[in-house]
C-alpha atoms as a PDB file:
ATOM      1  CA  UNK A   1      -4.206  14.777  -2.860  1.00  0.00           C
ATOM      2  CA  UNK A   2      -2.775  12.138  -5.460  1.00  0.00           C
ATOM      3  CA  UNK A   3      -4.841   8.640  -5.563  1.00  0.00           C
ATOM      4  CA  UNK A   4      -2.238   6.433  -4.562  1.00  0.00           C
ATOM      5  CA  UNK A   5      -2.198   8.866  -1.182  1.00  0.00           C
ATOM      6  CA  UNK A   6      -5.905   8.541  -0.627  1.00  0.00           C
ATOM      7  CA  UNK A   7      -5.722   5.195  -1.045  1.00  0.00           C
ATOM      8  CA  UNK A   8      -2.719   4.006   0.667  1.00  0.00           C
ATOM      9  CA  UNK A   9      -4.668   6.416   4.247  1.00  0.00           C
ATOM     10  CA  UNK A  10      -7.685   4.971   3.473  1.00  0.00           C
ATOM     11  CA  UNK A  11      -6.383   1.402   4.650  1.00  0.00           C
ATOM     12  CA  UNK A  12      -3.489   3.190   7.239  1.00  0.00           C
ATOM     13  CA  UNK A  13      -6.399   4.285   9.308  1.00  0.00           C
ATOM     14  CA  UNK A  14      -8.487   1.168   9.038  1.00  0.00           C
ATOM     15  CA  UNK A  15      -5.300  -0.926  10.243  1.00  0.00           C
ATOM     16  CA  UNK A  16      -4.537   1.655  12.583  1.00  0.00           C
ATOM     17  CA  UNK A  17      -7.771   1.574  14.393  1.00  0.00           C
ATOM     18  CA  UNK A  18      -7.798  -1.524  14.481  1.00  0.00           C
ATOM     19  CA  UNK A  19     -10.988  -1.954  11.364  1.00  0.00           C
ATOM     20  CA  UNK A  20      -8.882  -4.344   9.646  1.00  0.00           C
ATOM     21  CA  UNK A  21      -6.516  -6.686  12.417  1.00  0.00           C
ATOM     22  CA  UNK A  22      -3.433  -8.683  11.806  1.00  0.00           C
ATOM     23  CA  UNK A  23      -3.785 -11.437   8.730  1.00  0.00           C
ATOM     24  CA  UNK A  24      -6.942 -10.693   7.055  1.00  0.00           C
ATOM     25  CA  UNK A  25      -6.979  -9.826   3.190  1.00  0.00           C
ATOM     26  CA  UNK A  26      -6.944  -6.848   1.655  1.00  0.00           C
ATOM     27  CA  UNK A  27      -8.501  -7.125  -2.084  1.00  0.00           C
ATOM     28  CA  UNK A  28      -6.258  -7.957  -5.239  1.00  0.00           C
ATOM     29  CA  UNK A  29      -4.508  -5.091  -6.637  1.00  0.00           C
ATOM     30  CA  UNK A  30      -6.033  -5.687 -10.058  1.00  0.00           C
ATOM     31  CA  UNK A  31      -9.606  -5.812  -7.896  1.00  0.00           C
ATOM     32  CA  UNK A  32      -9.402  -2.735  -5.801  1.00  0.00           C
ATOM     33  CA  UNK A  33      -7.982  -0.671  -9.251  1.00  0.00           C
ATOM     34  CA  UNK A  34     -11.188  -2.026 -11.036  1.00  0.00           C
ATOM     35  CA  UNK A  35     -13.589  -1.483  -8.172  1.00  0.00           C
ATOM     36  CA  UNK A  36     -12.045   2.381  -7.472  1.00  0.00           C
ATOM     37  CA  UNK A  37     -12.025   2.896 -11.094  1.00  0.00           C
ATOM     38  CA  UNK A  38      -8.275   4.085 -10.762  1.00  0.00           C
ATOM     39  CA  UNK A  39      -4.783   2.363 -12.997  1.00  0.00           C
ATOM     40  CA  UNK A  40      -3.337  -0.529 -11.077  1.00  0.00           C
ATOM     41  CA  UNK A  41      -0.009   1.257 -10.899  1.00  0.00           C
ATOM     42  CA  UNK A  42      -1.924   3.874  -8.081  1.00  0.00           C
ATOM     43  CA  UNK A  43      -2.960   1.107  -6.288  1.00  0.00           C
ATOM     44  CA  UNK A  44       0.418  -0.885  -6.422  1.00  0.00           C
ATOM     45  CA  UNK A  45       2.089   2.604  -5.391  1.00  0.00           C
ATOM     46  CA  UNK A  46      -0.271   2.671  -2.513  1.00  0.00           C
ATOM     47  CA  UNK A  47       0.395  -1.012  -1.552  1.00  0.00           C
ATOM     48  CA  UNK A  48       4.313  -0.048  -1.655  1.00  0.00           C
ATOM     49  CA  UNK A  49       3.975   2.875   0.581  1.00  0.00           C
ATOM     50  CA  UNK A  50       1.824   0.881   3.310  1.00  0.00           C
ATOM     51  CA  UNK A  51       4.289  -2.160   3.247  1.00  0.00           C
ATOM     52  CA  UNK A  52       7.604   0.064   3.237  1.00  0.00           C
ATOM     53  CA  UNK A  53       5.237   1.432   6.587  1.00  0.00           C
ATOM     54  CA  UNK A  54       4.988  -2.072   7.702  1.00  0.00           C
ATOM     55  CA  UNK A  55       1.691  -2.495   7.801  1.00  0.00           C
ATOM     56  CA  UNK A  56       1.147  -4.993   4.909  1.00  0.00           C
ATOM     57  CA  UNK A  57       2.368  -7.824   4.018  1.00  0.00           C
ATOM     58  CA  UNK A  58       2.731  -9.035  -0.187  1.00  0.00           C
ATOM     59  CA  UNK A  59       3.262 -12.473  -1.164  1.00  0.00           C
ATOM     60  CA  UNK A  60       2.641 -13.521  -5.041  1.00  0.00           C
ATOM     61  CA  UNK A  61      -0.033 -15.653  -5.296  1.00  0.00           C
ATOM     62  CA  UNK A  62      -1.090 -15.804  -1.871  1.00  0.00           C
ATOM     63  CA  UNK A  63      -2.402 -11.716  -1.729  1.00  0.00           C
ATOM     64  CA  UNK A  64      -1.897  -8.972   0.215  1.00  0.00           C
ATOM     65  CA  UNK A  65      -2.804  -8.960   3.898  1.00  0.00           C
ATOM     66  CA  UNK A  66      -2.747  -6.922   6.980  1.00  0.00           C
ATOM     67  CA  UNK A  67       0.861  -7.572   8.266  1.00  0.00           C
ATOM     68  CA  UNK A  68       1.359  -9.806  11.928  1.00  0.00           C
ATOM     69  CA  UNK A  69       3.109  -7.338  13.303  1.00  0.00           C
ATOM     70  CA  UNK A  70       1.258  -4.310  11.777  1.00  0.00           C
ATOM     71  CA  UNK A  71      -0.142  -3.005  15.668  1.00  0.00           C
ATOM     72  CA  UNK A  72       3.279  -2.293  16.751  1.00  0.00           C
ATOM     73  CA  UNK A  73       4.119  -0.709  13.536  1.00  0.00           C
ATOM     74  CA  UNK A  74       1.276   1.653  13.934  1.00  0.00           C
ATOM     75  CA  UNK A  75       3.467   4.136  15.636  1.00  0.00           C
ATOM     76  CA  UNK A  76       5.773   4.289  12.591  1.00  0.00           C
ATOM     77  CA  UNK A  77       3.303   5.037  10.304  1.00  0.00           C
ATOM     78  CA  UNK A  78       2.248   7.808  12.656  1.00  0.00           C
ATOM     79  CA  UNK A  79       5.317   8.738  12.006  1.00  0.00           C
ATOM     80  CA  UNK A  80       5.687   9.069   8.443  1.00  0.00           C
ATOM     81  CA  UNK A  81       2.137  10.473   7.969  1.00  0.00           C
ATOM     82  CA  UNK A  82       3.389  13.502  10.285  1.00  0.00           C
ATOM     83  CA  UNK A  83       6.342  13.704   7.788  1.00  0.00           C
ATOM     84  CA  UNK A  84       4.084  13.724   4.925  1.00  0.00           C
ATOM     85  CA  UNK A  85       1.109  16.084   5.497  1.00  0.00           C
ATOM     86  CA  UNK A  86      -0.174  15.558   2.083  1.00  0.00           C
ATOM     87  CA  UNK A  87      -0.925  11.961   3.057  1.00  0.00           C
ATOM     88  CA  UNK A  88      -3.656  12.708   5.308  1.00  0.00           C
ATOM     89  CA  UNK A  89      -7.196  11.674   4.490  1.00  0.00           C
ATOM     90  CA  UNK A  90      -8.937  13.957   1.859  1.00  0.00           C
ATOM     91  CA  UNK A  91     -11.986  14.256   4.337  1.00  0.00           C
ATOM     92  CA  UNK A  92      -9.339  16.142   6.773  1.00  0.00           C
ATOM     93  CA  UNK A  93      -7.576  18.266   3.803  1.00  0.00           C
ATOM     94  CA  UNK A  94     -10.587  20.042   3.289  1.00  0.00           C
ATOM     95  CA  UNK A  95     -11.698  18.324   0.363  1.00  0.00           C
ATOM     96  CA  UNK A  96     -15.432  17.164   0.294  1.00  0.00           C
ATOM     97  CA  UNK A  97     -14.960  13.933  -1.811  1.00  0.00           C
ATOM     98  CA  UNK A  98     -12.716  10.846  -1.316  1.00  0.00           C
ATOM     99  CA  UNK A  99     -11.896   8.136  -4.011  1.00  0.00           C
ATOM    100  CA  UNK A 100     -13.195   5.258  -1.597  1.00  0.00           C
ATOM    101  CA  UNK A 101     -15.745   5.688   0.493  1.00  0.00           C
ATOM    102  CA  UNK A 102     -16.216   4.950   4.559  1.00  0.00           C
ATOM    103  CA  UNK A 103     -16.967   1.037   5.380  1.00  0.00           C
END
C-alpha cells in the first residue's frame, strides 16, 4: 500500500473512532514526515485526501486539526474507503508492518 495511503487510514480510523475528537491538532506536516521518516509531499498527499474526506481541517499558520464537523463526515469517508480498497490499513491487507505504529 503507498505511504501517503497508510498514513492518510492511520488518522481516518483514529478520527473515526473517535481517538482523536473534533479540534485537536494533528502534528505539522514537516513534523510527522520527519518523525515517520517519509518526504513531506506523502504526508501533504495524505493530509489532502483526509480533508477532501472532510475530516481535517488546514489553515496556514495555525496547523492542521481534526475538522468540527468531522463525526458527521465519518460516514463519507466510509464511503470512499469502500471505493478505494487499497486504502485500508496495512494491518488488514495482509501486510505484517505499518509505517506508524498503534497509539
Amino acid at each position: 500500500m503507498p505511504l501517503h495511503l497508510q498514513v492518510s487510514s492511520h488518522f481516518r480510523q483514529n478520527i473515526v473512532s473517535g481517538a482523536l475528537k473534533p479540534g485537536d491538532r494533528l502534528p505539522s506536516a514537516r513534523t510527522l514526515a520527519r518523525d515517520l521518516r517519509v518526504s513531506r509531499n506523502t504526508v501533504d498527499a495524505a493530509f489532502g485526501q483526509l480533508r477532501s474526506e472532510g475530516l481535517i481541517v488546514r489553515r496556514v499558520g495555525a496547523g492542521t486539526v481534526v475538522a468540527p464537523d468531522a463525526t458527521s463526515a465519518a460516514p463519507f469517508a466510509q464511503v470512499a474507503r469502500s471505493r478505494h480498497p487499497e486504502a485500508r490499513p496495512a494491518q488488514q491487507s495482509g501486510s505484517d508492518e505499518a509505517i506508524i505504529p498503534e497509539p
